[in-house]
C-alpha atoms as a PDB file:
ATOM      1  CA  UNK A   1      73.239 153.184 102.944  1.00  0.00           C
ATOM      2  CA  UNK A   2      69.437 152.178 102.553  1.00  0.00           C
ATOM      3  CA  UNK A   3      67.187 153.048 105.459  1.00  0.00           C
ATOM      4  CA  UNK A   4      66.151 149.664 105.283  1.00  0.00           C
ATOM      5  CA  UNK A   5      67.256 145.853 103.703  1.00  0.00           C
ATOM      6  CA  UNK A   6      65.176 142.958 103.154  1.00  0.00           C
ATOM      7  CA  UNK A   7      66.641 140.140 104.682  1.00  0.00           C
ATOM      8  CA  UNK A   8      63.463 138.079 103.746  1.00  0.00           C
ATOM      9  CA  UNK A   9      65.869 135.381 101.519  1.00  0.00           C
ATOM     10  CA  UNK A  10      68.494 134.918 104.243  1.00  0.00           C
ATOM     11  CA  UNK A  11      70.228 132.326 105.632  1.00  0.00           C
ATOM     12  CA  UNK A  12      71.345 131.753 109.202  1.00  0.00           C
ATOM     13  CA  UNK A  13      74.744 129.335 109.708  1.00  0.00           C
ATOM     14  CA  UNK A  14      78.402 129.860 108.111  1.00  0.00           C
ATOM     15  CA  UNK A  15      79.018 131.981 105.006  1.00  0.00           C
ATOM     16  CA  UNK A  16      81.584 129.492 103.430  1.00  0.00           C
ATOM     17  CA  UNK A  17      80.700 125.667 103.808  1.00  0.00           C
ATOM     18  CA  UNK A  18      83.856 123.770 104.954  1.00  0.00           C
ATOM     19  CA  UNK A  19      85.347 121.750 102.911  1.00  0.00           C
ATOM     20  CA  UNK A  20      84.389 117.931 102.579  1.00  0.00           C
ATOM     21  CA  UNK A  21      85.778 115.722 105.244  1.00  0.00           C
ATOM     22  CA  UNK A  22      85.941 118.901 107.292  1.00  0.00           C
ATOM     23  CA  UNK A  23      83.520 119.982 110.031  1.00  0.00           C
ATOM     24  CA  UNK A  24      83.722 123.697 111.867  1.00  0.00           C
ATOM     25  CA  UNK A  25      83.869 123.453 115.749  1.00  0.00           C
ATOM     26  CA  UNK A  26      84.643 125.825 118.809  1.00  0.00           C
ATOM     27  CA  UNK A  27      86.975 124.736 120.805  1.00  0.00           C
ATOM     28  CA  UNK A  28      88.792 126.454 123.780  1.00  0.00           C
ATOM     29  CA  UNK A  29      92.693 126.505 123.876  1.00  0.00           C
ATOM     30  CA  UNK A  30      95.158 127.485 126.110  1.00  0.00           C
ATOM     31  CA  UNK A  31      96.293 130.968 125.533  1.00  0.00           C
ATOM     32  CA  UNK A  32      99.640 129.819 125.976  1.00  0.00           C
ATOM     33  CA  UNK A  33      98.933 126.824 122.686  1.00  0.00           C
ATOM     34  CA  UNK A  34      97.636 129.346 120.283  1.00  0.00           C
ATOM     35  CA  UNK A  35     100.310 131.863 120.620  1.00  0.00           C
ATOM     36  CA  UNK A  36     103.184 129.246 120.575  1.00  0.00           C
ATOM     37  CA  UNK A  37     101.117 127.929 116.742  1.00  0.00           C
ATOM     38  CA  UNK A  38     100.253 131.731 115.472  1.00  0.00           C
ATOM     39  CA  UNK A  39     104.238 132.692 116.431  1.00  0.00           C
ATOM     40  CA  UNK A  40     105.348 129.355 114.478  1.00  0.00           C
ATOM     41  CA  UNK A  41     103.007 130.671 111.475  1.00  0.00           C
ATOM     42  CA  UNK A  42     104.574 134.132 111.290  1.00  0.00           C
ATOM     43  CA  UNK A  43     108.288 132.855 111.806  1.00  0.00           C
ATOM     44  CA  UNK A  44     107.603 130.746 108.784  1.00  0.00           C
ATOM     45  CA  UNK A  45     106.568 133.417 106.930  1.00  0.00           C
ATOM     46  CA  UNK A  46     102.605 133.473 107.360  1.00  0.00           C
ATOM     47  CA  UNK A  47     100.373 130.397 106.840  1.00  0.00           C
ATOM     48  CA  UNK A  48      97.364 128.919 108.478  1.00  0.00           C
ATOM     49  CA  UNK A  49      98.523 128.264 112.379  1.00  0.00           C
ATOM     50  CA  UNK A  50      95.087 126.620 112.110  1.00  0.00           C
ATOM     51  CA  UNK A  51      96.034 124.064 109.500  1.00  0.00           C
ATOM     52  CA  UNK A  52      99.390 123.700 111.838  1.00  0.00           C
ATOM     53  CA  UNK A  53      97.422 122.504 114.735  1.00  0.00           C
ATOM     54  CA  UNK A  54      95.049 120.367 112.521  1.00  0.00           C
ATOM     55  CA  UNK A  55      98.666 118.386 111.105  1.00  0.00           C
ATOM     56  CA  UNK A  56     100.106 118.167 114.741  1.00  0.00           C
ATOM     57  CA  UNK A  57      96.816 116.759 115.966  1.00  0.00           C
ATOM     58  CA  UNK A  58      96.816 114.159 112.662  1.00  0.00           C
ATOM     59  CA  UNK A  59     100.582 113.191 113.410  1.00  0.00           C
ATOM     60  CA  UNK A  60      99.868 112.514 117.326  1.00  0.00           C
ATOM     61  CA  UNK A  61      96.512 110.116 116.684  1.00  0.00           C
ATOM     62  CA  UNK A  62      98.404 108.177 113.961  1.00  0.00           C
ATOM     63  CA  UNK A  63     101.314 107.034 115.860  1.00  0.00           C
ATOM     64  CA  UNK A  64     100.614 103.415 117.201  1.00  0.00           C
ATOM     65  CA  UNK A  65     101.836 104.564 121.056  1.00  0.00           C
ATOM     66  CA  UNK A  66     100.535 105.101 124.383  1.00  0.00           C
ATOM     67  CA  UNK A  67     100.901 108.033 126.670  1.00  0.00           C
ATOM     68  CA  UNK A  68     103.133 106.158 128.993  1.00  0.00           C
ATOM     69  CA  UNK A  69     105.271 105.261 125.936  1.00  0.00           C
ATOM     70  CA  UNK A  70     105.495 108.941 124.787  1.00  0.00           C
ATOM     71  CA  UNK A  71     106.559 109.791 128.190  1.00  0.00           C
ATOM     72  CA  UNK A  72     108.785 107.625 128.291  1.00  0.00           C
ATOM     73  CA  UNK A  73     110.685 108.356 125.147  1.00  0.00           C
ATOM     74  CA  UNK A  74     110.195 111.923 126.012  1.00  0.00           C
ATOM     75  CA  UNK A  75     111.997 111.122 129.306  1.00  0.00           C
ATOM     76  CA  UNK A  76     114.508 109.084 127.556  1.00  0.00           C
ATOM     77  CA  UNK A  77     116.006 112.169 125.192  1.00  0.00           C
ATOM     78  CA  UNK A  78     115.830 114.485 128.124  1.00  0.00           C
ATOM     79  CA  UNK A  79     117.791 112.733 129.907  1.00  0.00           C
ATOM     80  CA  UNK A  80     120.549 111.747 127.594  1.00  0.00           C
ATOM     81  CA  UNK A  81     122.221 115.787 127.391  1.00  0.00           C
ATOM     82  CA  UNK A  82     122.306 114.791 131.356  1.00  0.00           C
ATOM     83  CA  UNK A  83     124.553 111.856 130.795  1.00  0.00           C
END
């Protein structure tokens, strides 16, 4: 190793731009959310759980429905093993 490096040229930010249409963010997550995606990833036999969160957040914001809706189909198959 040198005793010293000139970092005179530089550049502060991210190494790797993201790609276009992409933007990088920190977000905070449960715990709980990012074990349940980075277990999916594995079981599938490795991936980006990253990507998998991205699609699941895609899928949810392009369905036409309302929370109360989602509940209540979510209700609706619950409740039919009951019956």
């Amino acid at each position: 190793m040198k005793k010293e490096y000139d970092f005179g040229k530089g550049k502060r930010g991210a190494v790797v731009q993201p790609e276009p249409g992409k933007s990088r963010i920190t977000i905070r997550l449960d715990n709980e959310v990012l074990d349940w995606f980075r277990a999916k990833a594995d079981k599938q036999g490795g991936g980006n759980y990253q990507t998998m969160i991205n699609q699941v957040l895609k899928e949810y914001i392009h369905q036409d429905k309302s929370l109360a809706d989602i509940l209540r189909q979510v209700i609706r198959e619950e409740l039919k093993p009951a019956a």
